[in-house]
PDB file of N, CA and C in Angstrom:
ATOM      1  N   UNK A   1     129.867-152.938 -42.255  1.00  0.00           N
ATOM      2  CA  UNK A   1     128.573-152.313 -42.066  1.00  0.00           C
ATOM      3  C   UNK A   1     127.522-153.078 -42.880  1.00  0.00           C
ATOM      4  N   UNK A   2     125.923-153.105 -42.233  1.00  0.00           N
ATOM      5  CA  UNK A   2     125.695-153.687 -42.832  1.00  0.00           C
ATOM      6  C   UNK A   2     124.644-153.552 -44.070  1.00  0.00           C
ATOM      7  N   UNK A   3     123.788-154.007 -45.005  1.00  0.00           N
ATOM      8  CA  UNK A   3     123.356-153.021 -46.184  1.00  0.00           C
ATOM      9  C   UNK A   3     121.812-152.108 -45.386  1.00  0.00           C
ATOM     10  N   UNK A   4     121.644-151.285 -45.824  1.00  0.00           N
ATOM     11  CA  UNK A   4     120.721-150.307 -45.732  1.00  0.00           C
ATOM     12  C   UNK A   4     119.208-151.216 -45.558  1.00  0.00           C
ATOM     13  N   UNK A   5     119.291-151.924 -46.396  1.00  0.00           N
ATOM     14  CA  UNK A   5     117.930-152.943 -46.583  1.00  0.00           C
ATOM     15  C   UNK A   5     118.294-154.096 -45.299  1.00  0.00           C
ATOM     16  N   UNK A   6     118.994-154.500 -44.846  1.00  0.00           N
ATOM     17  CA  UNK A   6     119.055-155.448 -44.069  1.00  0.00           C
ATOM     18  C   UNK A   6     118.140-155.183 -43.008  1.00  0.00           C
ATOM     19  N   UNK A   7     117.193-156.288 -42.840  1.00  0.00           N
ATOM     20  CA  UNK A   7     115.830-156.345 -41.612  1.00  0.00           C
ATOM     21  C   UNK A   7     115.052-157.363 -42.009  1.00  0.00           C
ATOM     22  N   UNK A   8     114.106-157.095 -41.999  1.00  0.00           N
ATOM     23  CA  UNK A   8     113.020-157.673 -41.890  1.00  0.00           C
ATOM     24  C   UNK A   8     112.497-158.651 -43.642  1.00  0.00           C
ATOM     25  N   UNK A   9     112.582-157.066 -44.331  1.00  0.00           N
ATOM     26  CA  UNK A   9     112.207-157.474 -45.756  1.00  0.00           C
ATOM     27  C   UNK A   9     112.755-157.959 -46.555  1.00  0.00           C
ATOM     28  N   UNK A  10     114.538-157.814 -46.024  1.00  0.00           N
ATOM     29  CA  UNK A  10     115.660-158.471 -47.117  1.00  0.00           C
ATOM     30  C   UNK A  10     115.611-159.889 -46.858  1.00  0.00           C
ATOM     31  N   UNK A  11     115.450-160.600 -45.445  1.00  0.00           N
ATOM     32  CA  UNK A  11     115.119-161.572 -44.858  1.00  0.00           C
ATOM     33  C   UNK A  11     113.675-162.638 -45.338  1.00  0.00           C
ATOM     34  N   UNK A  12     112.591-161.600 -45.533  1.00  0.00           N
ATOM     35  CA  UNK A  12     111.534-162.172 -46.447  1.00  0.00           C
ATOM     36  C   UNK A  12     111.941-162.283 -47.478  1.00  0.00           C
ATOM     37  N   UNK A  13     112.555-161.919 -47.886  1.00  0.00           N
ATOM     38  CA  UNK A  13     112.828-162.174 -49.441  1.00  0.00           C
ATOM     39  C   UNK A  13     113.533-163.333 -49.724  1.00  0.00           C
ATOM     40  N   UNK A  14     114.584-163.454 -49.121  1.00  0.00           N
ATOM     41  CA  UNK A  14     115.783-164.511 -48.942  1.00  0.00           C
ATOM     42  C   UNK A  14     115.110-165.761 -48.325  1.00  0.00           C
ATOM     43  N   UNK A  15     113.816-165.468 -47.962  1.00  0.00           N
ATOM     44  CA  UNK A  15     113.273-167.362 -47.304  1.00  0.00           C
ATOM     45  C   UNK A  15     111.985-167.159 -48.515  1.00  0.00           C
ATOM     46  N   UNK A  16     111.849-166.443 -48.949  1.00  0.00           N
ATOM     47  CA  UNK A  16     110.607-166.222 -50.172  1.00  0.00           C
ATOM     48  C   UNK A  16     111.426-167.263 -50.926  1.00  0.00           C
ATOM     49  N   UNK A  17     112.755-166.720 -51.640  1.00  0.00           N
ATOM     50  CA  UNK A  17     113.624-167.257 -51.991  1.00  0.00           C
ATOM     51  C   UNK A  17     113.935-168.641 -52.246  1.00  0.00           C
ATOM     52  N   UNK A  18     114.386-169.539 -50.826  1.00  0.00           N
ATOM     53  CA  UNK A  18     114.812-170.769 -50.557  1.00  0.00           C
ATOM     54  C   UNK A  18     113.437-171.312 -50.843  1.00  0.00           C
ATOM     55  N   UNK A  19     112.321-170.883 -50.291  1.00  0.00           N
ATOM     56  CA  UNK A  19     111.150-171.631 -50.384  1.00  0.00           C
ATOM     57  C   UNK A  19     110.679-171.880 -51.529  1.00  0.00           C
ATOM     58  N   UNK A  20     111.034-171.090 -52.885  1.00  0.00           N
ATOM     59  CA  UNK A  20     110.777-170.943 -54.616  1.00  0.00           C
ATOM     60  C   UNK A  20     112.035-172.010 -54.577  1.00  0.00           C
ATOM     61  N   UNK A  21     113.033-172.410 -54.812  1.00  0.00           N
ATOM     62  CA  UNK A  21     114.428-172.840 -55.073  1.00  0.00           C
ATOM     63  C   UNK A  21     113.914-174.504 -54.129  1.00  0.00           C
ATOM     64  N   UNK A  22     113.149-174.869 -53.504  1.00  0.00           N
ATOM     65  CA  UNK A  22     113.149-176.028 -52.254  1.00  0.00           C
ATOM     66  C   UNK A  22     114.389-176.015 -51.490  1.00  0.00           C
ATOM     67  N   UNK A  23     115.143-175.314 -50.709  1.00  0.00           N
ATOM     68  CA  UNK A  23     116.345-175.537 -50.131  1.00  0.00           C
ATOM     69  C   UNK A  23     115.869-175.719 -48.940  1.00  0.00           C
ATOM     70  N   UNK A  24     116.068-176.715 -48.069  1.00  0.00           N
ATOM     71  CA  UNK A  24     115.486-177.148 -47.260  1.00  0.00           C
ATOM     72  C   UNK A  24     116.914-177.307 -45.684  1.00  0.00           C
ATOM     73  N   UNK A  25     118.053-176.923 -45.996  1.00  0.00           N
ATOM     74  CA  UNK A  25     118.719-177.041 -45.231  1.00  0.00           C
ATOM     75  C   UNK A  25     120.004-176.258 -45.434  1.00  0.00           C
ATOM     76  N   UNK A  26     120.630-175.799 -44.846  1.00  0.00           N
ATOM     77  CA  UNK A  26     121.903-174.806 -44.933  1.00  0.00           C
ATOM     78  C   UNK A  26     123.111-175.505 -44.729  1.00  0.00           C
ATOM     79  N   UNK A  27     124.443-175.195 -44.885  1.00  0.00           N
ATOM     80  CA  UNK A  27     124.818-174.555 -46.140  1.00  0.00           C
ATOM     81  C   UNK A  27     124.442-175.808 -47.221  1.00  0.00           C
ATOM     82  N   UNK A  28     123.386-174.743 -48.332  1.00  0.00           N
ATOM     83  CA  UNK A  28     123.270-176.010 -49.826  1.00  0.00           C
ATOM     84  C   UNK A  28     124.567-174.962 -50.627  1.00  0.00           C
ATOM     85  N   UNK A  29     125.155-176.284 -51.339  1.00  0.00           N
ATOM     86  CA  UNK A  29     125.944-176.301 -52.206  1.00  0.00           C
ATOM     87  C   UNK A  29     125.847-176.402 -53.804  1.00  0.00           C
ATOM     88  N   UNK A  30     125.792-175.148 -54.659  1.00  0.00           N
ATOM     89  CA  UNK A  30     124.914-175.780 -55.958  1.00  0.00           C
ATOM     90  C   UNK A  30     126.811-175.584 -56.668  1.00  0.00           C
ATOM     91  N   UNK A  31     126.174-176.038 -57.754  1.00  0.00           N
ATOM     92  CA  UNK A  31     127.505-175.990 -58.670  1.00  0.00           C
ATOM     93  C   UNK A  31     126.738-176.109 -60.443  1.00  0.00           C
ATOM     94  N   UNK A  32     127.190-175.119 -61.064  1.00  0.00           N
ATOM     95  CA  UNK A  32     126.313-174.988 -62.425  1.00  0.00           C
ATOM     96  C   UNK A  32     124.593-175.044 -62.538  1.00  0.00           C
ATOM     97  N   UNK A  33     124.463-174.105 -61.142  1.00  0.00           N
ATOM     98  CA  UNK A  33     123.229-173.766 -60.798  1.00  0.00           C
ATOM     99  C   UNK A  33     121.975-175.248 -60.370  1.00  0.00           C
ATOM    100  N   UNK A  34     122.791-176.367 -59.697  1.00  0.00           N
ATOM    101  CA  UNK A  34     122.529-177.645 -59.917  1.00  0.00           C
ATOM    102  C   UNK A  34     122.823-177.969 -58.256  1.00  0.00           C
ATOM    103  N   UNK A  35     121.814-178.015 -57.507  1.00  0.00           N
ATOM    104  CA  UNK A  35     122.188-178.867 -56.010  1.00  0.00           C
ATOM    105  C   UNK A  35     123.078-179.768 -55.760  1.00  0.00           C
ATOM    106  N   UNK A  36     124.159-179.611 -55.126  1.00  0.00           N
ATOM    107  CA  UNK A  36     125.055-180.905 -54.781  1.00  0.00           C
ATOM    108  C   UNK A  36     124.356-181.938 -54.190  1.00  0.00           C
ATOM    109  N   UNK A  37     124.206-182.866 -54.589  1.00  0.00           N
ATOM    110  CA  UNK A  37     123.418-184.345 -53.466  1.00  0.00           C
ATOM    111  C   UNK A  37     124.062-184.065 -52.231  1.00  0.00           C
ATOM    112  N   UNK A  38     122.775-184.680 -51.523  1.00  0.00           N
ATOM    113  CA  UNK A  38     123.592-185.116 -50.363  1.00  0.00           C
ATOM    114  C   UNK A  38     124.577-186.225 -50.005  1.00  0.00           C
ATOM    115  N   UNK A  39     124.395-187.070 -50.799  1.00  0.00           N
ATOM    116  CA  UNK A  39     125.354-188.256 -50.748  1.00  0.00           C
ATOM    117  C   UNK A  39     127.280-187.658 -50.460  1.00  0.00           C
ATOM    118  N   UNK A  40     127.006-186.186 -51.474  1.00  0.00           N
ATOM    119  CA  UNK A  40     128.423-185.865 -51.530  1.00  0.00           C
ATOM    120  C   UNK A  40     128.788-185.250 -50.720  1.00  0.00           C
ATOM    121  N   UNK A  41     129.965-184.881 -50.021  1.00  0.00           N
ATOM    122  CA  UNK A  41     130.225-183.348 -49.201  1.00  0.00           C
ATOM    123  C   UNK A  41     131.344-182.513 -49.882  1.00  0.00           C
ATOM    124  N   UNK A  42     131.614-181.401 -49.479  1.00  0.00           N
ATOM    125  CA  UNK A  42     132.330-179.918 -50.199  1.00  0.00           C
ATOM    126  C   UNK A  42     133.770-181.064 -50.635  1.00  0.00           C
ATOM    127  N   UNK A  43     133.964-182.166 -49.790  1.00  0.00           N
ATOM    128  CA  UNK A  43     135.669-182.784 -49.306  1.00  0.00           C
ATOM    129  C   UNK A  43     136.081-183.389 -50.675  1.00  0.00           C
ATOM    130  N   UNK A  44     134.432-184.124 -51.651  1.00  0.00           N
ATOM    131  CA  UNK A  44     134.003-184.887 -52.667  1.00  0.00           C
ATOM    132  C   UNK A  44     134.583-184.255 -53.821  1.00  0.00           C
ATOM    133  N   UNK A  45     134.410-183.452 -53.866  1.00  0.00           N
ATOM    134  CA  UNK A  45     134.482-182.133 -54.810  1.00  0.00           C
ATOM    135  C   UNK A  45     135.404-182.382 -56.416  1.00  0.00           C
ATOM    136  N   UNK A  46     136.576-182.414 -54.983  1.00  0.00           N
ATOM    137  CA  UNK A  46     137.745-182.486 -56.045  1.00  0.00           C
ATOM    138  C   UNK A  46     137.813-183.856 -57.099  1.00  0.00           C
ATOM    139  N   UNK A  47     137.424-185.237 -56.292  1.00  0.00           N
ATOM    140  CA  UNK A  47     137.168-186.203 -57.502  1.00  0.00           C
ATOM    141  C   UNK A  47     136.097-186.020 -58.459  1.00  0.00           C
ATOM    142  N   UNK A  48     134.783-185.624 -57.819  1.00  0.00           N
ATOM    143  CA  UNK A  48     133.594-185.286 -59.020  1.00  0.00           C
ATOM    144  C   UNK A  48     134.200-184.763 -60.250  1.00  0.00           C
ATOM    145  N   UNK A  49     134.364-183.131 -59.909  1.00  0.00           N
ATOM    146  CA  UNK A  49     134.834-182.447 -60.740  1.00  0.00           C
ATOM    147  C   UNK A  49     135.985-182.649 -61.756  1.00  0.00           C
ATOM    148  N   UNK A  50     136.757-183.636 -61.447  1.00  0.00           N
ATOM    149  CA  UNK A  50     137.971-183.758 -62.241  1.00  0.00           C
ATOM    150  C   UNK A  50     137.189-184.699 -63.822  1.00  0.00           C
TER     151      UNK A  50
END
């Protein structure tokens, strides 16, 4: 089910949101509150991180 607020305004909020943050394309990937480049993808991960 889905939340009580879901419409219109939860939706403004959530592109209010991306538009404060610059996220300019979906799915962004942050990690320690930090944008993944694009250079990398989710597959990258495991060598970065190690």
């Amino acid at each position: 089910m889905l939340p009580k607020l879901w419409g219109s305004k939860t939706i403004g909020a959530k592109l209010s949101w991306t538009d404060a943050e610059n996220i300019t394309y979906p799915p962004t990937i942050f990690i320690h509150g930090h944008e993944l480049p694009k250079a990398y993808a989710v597959e990258d991960l495991k060598y970065v991180l190690e």
